[in-house]
C-alpha atoms as a PDB file:
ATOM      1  CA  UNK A   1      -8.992  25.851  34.107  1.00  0.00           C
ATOM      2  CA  UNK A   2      -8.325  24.736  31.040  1.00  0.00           C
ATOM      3  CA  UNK A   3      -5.222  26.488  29.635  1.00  0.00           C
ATOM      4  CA  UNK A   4      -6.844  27.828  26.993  1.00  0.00           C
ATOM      5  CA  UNK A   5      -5.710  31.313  28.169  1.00  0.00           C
ATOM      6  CA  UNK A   6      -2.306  30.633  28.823  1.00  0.00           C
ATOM      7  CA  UNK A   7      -0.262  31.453  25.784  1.00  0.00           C
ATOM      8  CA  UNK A   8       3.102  29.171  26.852  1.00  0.00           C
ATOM      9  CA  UNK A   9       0.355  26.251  25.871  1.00  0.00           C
ATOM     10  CA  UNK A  10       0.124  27.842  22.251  1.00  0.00           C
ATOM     11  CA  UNK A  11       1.406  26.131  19.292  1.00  0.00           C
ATOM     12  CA  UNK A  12       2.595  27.831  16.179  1.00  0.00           C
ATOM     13  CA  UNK A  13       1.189  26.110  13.413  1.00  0.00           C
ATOM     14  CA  UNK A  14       2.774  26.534  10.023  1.00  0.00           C
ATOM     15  CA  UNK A  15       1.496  28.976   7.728  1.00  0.00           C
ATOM     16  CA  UNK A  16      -0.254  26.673   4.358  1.00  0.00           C
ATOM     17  CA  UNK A  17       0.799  29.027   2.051  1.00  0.00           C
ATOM     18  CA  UNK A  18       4.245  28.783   2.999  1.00  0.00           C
ATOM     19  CA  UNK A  19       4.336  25.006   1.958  1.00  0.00           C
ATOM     20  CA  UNK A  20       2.135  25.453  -0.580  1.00  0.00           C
ATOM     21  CA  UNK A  21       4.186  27.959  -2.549  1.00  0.00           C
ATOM     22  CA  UNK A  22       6.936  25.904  -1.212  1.00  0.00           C
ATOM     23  CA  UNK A  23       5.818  22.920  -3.125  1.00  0.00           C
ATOM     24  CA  UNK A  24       5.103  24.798  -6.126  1.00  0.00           C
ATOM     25  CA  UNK A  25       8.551  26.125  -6.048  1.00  0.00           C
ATOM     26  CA  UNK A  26       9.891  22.511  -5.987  1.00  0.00           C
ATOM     27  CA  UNK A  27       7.618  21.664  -9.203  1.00  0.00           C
ATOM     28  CA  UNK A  28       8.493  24.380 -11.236  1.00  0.00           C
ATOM     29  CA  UNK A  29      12.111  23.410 -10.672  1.00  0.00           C
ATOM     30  CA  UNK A  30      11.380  19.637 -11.371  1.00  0.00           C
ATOM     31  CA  UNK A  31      12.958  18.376 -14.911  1.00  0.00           C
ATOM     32  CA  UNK A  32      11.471  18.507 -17.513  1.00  0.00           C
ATOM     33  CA  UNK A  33      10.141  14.312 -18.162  1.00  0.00           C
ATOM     34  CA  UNK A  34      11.123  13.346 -14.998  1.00  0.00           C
ATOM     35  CA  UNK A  35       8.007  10.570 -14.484  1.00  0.00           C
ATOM     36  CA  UNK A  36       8.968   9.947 -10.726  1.00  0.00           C
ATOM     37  CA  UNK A  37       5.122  10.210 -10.034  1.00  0.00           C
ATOM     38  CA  UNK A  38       4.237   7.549 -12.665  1.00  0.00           C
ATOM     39  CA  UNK A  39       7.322   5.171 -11.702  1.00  0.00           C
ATOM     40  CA  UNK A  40       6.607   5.661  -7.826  1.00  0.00           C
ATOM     41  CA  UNK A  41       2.818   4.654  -8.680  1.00  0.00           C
ATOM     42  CA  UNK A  42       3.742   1.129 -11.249  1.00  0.00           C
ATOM     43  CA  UNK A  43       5.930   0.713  -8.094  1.00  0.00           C
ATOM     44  CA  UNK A  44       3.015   0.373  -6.039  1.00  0.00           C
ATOM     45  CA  UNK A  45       1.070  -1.478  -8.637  1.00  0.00           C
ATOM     46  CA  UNK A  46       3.843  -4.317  -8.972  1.00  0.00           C
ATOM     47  CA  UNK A  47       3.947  -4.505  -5.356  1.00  0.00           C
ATOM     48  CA  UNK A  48       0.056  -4.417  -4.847  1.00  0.00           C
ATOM     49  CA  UNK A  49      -0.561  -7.500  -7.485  1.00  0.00           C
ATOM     50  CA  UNK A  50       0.903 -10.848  -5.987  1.00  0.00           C
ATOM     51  CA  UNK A  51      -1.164 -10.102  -2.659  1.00  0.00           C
ATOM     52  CA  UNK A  52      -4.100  -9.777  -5.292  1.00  0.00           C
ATOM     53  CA  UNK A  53      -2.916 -12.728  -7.799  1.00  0.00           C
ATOM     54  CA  UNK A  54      -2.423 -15.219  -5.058  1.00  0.00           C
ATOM     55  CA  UNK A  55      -5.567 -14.869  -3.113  1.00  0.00           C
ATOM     56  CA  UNK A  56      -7.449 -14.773  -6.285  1.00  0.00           C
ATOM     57  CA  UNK A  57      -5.943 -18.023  -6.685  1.00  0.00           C
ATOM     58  CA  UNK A  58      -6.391 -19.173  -3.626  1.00  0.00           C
ATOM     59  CA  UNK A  59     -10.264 -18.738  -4.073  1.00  0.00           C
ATOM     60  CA  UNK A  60     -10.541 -20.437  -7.166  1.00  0.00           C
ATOM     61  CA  UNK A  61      -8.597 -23.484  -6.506  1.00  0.00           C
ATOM     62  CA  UNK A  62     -11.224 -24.129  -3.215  1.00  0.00           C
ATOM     63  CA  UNK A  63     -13.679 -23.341  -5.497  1.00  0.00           C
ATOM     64  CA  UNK A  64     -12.409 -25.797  -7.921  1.00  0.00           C
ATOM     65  CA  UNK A  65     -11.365 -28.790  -5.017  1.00  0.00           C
ATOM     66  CA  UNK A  66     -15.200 -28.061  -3.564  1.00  0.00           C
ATOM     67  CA  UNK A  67     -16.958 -29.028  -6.723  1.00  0.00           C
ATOM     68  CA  UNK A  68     -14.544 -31.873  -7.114  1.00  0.00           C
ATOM     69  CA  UNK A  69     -14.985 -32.934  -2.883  1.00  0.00           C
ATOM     70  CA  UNK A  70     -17.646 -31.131  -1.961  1.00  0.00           C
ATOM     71  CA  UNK A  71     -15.702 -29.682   0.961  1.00  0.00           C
ATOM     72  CA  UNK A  72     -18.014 -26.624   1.365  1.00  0.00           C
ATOM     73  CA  UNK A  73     -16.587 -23.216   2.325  1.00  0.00           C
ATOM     74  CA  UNK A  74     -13.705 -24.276   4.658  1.00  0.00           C
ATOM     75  CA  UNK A  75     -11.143 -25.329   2.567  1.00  0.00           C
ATOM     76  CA  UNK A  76     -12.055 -21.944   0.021  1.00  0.00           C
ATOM     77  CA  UNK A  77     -11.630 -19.853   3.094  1.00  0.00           C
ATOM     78  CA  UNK A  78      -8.443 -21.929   4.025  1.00  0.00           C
ATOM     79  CA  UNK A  79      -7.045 -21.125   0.871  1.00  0.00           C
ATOM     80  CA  UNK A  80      -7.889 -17.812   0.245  1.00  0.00           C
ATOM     81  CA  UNK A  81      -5.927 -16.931   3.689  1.00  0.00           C
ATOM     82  CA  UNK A  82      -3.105 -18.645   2.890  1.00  0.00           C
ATOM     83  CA  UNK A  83      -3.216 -17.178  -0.973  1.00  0.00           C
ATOM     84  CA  UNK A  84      -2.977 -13.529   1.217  1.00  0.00           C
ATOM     85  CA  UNK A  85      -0.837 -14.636   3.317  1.00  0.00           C
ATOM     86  CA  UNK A  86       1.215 -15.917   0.613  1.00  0.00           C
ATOM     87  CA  UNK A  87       1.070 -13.055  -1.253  1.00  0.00           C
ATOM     88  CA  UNK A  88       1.738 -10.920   1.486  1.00  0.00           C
ATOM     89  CA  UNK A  89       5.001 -12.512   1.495  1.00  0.00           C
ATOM     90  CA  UNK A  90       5.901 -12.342  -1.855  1.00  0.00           C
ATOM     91  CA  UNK A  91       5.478  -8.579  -1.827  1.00  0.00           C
ATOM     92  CA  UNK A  92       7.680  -8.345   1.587  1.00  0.00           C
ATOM     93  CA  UNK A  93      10.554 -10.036  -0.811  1.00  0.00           C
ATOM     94  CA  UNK A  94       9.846  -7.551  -3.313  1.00  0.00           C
ATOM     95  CA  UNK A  95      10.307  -4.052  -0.856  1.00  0.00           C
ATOM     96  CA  UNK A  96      13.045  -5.883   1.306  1.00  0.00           C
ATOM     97  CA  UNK A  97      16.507  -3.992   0.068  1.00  0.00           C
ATOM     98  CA  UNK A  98      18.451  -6.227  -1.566  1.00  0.00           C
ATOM     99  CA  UNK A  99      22.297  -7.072  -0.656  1.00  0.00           C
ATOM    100  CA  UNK A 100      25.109  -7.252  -3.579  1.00  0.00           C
END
């Protein structure tokens, strides 16, 4: 048996319309130019960009040391892995809560 007939197994699930008007409720009583959706989104973006910046610049200085070496691919792969990893960092400095 599979306890599909036993109704002690039976979840209630939440009703959507509940949280939806819920939510609604909650926006209609927001202020009026309150940007929190716009500021929690540039948050993101400022966060987002060192991993970007540094592994673009990772790539392009193996590119740049492979036409001057001829290395090949390794050292372009080295370096874009330690550009992410690098930037990965920078952006765990930027969420880490600061202490005054």
């Amino acid at each position: 048996m599979t306890g599909r007939g036993n109704s002690s197994n039976k979840t209630r699930r939440p009703d959507p319309r509940t949280s939806l008007r819920r939510d609604l409720n909650r926006y209609a009583r927001r202020e009026p130019g309150n940007a929190s959706f716009w500021r929690s989104l540039s948050v993101l973006g400022s966060v987002g960009w060192p991993i970007v910046i540094a592994t673009a610049g990772g790539a392009l200085a193996g590119r740049w040391l492979h036409a001057h070496w001829n290395t090949g691919i390794w050292l372009t792969l080295l370096l874009v892995v330690a550009g992410a990893i690098g930037g990965m960092a920078i952006m765990w400095q930027l969420i880490q809560p600061r202490d005054r």
